[in-house]
N, C-alpha and C. Protein backbone atom coordinates (compact mmCIF):
# COMPACT_ATOMS: atom_id res chain seq x y z
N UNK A 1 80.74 31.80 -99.94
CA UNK A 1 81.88 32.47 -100.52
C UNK A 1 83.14 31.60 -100.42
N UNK A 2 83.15 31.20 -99.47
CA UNK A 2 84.47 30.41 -99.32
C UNK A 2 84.12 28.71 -100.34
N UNK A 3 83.53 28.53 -100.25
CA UNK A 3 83.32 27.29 -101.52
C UNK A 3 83.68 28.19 -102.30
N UNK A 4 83.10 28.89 -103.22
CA UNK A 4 83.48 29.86 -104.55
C UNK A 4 84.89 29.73 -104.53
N UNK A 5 85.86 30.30 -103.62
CA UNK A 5 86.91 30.39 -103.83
C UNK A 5 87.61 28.85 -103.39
N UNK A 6 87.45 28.00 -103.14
CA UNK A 6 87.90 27.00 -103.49
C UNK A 6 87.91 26.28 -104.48
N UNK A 7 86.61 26.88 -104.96
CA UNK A 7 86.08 26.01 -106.81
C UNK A 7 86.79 26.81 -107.52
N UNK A 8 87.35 28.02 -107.34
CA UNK A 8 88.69 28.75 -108.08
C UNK A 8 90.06 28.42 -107.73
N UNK A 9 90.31 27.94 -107.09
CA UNK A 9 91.38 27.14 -106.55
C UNK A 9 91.60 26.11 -106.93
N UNK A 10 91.21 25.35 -106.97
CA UNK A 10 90.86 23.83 -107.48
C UNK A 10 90.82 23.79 -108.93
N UNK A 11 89.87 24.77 -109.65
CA UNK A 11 90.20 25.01 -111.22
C UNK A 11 91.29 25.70 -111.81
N UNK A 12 92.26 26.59 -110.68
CA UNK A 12 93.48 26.91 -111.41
C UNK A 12 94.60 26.08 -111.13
N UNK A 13 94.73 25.03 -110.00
CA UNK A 13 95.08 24.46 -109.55
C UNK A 13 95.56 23.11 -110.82
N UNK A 14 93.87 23.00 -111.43
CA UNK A 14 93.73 21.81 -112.68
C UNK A 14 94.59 21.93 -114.33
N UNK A 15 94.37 23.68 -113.90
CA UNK A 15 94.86 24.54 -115.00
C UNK A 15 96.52 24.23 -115.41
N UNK A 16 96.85 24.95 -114.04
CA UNK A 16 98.57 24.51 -114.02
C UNK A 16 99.00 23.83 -114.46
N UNK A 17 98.30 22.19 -113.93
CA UNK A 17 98.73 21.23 -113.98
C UNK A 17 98.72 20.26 -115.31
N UNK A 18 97.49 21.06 -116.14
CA UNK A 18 97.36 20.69 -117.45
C UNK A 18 98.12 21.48 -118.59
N UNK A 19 98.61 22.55 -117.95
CA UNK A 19 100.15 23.74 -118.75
C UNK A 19 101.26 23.08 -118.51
N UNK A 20 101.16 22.74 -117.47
CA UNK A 20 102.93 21.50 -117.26
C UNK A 20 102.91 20.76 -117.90
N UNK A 21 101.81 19.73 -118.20
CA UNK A 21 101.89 18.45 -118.72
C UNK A 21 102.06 18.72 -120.12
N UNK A 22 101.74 20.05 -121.08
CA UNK A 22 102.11 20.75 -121.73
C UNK A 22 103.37 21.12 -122.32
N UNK A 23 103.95 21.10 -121.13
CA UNK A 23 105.35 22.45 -121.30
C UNK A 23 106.49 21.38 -122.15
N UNK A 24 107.00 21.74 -123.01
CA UNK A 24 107.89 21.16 -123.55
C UNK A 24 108.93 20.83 -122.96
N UNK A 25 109.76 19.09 -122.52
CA UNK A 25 111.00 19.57 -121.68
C UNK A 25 111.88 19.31 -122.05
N UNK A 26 112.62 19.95 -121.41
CA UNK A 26 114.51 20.77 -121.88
C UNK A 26 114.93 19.09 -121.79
N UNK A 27 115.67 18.79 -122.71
CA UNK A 27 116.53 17.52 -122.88
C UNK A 27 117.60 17.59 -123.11
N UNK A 28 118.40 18.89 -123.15
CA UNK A 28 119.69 19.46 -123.51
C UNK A 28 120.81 18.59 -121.92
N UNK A 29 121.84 18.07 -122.54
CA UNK A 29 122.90 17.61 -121.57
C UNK A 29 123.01 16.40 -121.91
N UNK A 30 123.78 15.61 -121.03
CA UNK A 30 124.31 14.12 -121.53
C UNK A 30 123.45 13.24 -121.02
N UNK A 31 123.29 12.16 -122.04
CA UNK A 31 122.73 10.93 -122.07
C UNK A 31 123.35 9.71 -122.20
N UNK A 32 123.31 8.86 -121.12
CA UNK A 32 124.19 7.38 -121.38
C UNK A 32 123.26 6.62 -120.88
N UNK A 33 123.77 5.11 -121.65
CA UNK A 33 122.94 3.59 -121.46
C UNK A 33 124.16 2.33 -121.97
N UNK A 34 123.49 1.30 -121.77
CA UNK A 34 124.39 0.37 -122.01
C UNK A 34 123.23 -0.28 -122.53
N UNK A 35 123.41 -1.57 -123.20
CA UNK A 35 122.38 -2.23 -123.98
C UNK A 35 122.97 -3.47 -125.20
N UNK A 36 122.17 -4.02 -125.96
CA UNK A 36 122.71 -5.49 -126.74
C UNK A 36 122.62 -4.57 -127.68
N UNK A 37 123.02 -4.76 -128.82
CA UNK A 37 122.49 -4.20 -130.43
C UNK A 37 122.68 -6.14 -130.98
N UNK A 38 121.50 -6.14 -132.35
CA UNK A 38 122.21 -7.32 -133.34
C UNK A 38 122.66 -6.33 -134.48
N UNK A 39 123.78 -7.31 -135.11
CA UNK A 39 124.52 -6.64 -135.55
C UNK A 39 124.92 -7.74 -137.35
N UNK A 40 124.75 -6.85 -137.83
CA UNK A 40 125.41 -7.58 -139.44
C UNK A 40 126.34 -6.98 -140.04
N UNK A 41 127.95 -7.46 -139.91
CA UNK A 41 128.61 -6.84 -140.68
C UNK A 41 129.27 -5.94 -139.55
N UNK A 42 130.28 -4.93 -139.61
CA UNK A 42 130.96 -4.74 -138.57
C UNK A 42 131.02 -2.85 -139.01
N UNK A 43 131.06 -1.85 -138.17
CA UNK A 43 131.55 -0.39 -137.85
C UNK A 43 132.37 -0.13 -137.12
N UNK A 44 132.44 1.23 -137.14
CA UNK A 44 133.28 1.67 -135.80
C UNK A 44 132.45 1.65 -134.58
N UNK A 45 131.17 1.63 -134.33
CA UNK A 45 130.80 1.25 -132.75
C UNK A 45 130.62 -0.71 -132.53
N UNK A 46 130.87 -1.29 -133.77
CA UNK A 46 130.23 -2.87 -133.69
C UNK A 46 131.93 -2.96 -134.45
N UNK A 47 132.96 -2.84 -133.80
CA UNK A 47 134.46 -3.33 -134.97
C UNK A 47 134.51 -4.70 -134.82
N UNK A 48 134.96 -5.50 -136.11
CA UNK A 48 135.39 -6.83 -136.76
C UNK A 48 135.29 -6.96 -137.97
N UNK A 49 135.75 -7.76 -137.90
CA UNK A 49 135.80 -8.20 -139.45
C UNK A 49 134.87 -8.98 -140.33
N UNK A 50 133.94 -8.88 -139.45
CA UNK A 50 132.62 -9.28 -140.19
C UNK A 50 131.87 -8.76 -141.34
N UNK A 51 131.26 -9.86 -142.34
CA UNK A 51 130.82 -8.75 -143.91
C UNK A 51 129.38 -8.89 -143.61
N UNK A 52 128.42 -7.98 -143.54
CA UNK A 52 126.60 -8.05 -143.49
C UNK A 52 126.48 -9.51 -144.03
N UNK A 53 127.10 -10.28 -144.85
CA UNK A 53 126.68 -11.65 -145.63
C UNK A 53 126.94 -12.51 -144.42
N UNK A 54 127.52 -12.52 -143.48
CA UNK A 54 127.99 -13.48 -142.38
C UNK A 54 126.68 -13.16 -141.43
N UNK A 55 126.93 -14.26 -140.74
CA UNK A 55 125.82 -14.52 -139.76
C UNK A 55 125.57 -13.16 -138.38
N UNK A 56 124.84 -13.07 -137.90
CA UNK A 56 125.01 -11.98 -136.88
C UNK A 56 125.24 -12.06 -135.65
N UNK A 57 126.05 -10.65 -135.44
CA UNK A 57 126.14 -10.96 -133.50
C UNK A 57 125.62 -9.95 -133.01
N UNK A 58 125.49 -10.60 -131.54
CA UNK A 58 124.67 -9.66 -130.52
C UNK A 58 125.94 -9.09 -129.47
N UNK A 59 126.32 -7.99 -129.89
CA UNK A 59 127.14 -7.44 -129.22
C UNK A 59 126.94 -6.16 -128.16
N UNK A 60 127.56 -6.25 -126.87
CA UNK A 60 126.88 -5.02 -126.08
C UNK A 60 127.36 -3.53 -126.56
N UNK A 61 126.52 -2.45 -126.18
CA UNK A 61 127.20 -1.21 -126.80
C UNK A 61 126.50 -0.41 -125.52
N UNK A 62 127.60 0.26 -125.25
CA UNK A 62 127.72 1.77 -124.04
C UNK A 62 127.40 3.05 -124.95
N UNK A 63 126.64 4.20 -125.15
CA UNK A 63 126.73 4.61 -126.06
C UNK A 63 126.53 6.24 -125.05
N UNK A 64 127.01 7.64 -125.21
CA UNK A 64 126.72 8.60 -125.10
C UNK A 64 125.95 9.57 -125.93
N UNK A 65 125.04 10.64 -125.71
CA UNK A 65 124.32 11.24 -126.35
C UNK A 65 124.63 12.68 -125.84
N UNK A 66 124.94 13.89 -126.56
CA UNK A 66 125.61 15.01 -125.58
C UNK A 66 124.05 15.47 -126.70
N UNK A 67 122.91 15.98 -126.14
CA UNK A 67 122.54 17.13 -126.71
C UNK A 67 122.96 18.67 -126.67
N UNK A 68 123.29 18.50 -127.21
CA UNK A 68 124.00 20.57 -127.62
C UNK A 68 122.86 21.75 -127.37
N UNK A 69 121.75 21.37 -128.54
CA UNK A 69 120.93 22.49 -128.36
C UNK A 69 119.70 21.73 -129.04
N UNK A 70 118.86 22.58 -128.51
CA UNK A 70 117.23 22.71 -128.57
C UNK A 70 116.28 23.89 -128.76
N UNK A 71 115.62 24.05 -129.74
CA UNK A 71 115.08 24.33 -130.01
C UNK A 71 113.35 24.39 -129.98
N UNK A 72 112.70 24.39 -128.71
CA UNK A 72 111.22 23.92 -129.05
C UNK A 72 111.25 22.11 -128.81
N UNK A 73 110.85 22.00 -130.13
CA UNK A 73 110.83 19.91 -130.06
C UNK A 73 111.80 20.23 -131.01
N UNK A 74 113.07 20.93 -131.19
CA UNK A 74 113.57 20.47 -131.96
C UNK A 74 115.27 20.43 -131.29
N UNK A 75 115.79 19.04 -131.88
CA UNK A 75 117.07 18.99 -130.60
C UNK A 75 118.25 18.72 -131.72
N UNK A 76 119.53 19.19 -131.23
CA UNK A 76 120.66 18.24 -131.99
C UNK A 76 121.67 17.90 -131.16
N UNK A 77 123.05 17.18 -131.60
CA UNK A 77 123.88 17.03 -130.52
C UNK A 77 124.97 16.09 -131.41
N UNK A 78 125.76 15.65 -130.62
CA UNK A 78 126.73 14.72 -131.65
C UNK A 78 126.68 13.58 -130.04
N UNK A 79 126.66 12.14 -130.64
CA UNK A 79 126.99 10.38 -129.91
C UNK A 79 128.45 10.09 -130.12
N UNK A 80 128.47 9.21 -129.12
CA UNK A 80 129.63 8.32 -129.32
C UNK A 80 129.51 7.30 -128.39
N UNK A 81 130.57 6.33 -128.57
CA UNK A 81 130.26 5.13 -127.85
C UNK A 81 131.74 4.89 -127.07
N UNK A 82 131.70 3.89 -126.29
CA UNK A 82 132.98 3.05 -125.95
C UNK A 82 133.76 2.95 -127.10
N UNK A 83 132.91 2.21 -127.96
CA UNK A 83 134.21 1.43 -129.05
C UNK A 83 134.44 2.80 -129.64
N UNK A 84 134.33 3.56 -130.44
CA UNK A 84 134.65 4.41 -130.93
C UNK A 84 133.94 6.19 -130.62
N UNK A 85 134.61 6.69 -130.64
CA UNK A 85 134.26 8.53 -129.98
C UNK A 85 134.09 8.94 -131.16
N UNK A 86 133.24 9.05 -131.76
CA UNK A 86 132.81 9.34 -133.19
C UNK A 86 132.51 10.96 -133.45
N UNK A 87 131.68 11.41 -132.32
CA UNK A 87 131.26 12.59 -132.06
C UNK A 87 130.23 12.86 -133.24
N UNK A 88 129.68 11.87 -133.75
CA UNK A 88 128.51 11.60 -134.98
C UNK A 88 127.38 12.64 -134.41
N UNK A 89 127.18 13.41 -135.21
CA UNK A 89 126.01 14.79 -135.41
C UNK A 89 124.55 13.63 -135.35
N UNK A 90 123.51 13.84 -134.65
CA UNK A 90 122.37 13.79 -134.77
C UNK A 90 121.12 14.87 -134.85
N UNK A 91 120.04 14.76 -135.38
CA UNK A 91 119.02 15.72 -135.44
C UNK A 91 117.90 14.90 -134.79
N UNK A 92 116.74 15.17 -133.82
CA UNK A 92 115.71 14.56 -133.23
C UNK A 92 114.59 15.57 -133.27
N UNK A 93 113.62 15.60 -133.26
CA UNK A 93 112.31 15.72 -133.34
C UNK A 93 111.53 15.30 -132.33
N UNK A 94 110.55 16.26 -131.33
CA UNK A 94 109.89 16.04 -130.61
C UNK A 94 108.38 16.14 -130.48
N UNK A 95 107.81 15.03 -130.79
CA UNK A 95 106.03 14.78 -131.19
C UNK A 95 105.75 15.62 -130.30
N UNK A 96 104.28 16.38 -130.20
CA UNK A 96 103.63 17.17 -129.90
C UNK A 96 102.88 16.29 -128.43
N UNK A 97 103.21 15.02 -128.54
CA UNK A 97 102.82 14.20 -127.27
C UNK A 97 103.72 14.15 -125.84
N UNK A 98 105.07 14.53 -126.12
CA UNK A 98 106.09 15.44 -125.43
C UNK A 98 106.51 14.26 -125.03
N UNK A 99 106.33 13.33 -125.87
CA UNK A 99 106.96 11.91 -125.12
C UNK A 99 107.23 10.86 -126.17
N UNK A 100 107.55 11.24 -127.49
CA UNK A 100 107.67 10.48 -128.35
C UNK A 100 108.66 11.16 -129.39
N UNK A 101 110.00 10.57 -129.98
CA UNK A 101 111.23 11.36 -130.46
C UNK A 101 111.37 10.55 -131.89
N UNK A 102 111.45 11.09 -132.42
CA UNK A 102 112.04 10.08 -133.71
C UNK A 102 113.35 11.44 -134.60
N UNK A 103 114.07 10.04 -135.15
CA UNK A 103 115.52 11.27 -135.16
C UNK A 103 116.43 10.46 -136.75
N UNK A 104 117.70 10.83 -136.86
CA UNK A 104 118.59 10.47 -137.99
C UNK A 104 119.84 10.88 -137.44
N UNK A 105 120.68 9.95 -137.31
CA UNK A 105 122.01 10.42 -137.57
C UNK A 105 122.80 10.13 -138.87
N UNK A 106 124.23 10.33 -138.93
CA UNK A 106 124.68 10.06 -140.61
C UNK A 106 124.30 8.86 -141.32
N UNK A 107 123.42 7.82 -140.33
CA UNK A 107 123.32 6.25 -141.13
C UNK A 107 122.45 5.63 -140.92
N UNK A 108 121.33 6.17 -139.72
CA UNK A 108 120.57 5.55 -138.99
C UNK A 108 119.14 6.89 -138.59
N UNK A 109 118.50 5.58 -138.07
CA UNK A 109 117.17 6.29 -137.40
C UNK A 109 116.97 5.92 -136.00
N UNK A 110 116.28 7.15 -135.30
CA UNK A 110 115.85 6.65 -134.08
C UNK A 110 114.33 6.65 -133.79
N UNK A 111 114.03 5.65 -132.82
CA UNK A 111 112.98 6.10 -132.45
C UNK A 111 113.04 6.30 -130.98
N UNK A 112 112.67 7.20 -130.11
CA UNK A 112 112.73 7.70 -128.85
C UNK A 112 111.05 7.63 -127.33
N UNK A 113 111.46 7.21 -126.86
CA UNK A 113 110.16 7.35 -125.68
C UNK A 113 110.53 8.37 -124.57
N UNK A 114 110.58 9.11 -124.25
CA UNK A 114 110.77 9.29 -123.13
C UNK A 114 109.95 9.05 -121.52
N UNK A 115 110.53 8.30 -120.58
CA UNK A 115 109.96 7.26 -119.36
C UNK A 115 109.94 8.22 -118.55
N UNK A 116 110.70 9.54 -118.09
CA UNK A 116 110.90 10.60 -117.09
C UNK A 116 111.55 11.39 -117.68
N UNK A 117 111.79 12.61 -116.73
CA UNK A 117 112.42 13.91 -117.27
C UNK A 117 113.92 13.26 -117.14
N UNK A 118 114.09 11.82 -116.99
CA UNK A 118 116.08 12.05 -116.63
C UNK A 118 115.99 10.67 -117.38
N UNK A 119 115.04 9.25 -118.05
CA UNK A 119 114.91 8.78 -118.62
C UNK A 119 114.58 8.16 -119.85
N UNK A 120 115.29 7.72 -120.98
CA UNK A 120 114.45 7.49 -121.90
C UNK A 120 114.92 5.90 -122.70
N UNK A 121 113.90 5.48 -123.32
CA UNK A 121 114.21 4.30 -124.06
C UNK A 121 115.00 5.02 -125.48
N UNK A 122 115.87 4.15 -126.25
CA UNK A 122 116.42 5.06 -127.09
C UNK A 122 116.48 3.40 -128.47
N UNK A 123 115.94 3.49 -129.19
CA UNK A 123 116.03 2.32 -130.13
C UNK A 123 116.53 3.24 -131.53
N UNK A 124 117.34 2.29 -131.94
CA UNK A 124 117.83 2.57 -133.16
C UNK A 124 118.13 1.54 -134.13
N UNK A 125 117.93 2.48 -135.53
CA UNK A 125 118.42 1.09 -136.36
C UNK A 125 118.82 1.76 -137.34
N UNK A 126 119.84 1.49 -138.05
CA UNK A 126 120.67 1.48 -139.50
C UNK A 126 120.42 -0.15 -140.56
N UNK A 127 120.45 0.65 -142.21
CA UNK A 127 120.25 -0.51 -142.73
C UNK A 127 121.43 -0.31 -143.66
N UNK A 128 121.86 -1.94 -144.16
CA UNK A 128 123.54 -1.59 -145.26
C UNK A 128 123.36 -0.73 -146.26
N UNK A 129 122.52 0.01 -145.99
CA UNK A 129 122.90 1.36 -147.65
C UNK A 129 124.15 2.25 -147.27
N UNK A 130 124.52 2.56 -145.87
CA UNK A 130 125.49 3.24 -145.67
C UNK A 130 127.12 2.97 -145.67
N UNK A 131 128.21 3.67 -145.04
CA UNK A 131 129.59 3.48 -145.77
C UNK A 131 129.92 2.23 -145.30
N UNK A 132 129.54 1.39 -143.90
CA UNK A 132 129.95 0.41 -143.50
C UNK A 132 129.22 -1.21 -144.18
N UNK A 133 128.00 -0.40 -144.60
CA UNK A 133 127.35 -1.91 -145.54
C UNK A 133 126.53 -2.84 -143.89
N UNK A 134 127.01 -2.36 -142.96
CA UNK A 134 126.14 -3.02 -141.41
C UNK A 134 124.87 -2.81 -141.55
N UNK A 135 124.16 -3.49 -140.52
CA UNK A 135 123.21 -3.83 -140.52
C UNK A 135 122.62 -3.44 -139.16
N UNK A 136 122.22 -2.97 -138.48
CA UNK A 136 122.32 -2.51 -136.84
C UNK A 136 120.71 -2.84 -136.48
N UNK A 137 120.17 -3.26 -135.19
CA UNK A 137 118.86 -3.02 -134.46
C UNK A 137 119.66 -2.82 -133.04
N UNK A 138 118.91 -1.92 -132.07
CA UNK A 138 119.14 -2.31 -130.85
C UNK A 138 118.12 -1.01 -130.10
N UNK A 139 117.66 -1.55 -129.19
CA UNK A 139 117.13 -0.84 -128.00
C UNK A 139 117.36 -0.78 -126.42
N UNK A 140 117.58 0.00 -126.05
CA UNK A 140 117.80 0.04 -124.34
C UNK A 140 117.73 1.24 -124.20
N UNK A 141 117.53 1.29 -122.43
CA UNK A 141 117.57 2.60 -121.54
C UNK A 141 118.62 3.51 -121.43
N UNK A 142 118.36 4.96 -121.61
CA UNK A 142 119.50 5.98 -120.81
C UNK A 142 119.01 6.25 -120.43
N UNK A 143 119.80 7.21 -119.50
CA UNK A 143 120.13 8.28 -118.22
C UNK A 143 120.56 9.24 -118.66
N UNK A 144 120.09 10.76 -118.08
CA UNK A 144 120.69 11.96 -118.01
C UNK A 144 121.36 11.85 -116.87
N UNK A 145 122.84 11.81 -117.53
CA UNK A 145 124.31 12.08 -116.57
C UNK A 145 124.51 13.54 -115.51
N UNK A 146 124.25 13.14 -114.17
CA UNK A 146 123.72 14.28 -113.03
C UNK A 146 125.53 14.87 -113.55
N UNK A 147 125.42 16.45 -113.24
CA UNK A 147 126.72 17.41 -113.41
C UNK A 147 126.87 17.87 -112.07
């Protein structure tokens, strides 16, 4: 009897643990990183006077991420950076793998990993179809900012 109830123990035990790995997680609150972007042509987070036709630079960018709200896998929030507080609206999307994000803000795309519940890789890229005519790649790490 007592085996029995350990082999029920042990299988709800497996259970749990395969409902967590499950559970969708809350990503709502602030996100910051620092990181290189290359850059063609100049914005308000990359400013100069550079035209996409000029050669490119690798400039660093601090960037914030406030998610607002969530929905399921579904998230929004408005960014901003050092160089400019833009408060730019984003929409993200959360794969059913609970660890893979892909998103749009007014000019750009993301693609998202998440490394831990307080970590994530955050890559993005914009191409010159938008108002600045830039050219953007960059990837690096954030942090969920402890309150």
């Amino acid at each position: 009897m007592k085996l029995f109830i350990l082999a029920l123990a042990l299988i709800g035990a497996a259970a749990a643990t395969a409902h967590a790995q499950n559970a969708i997680p809350d990503l709502k609150g602030t996100w910051s990183g620092k990181g290189k972007s290359i850059v063609f042509g100049s914005g308000p987070h990359h400013p100069g006077a550079q035209t996409a036709n000029e050669a490119p630079r690798v400039r660093d960018i601090e960037a914030t991420y406030i998610v607002e709200g969530q929905d399921g896998r579904l998230l929004w929030g408005r960014s901003s950076s050092t160089a400019a507080d833009t408060k730019e609206p984003f929409a993200w999307a959360l794969s059913a793998d609970n660890e893979s994000i892909v998103g749009a803000d007014v000019d750009g795309y993301f693609h998202i990993s998440l490394l831990s519940a307080d970590q994530m890789e955050k890559c993005y890229v914009h191409n010159g179809t938008g108002a600045t005519r830039s050219i953007v790649a960059t990837c690096y790490t954030m942090n969920r900012v402890k309150q």
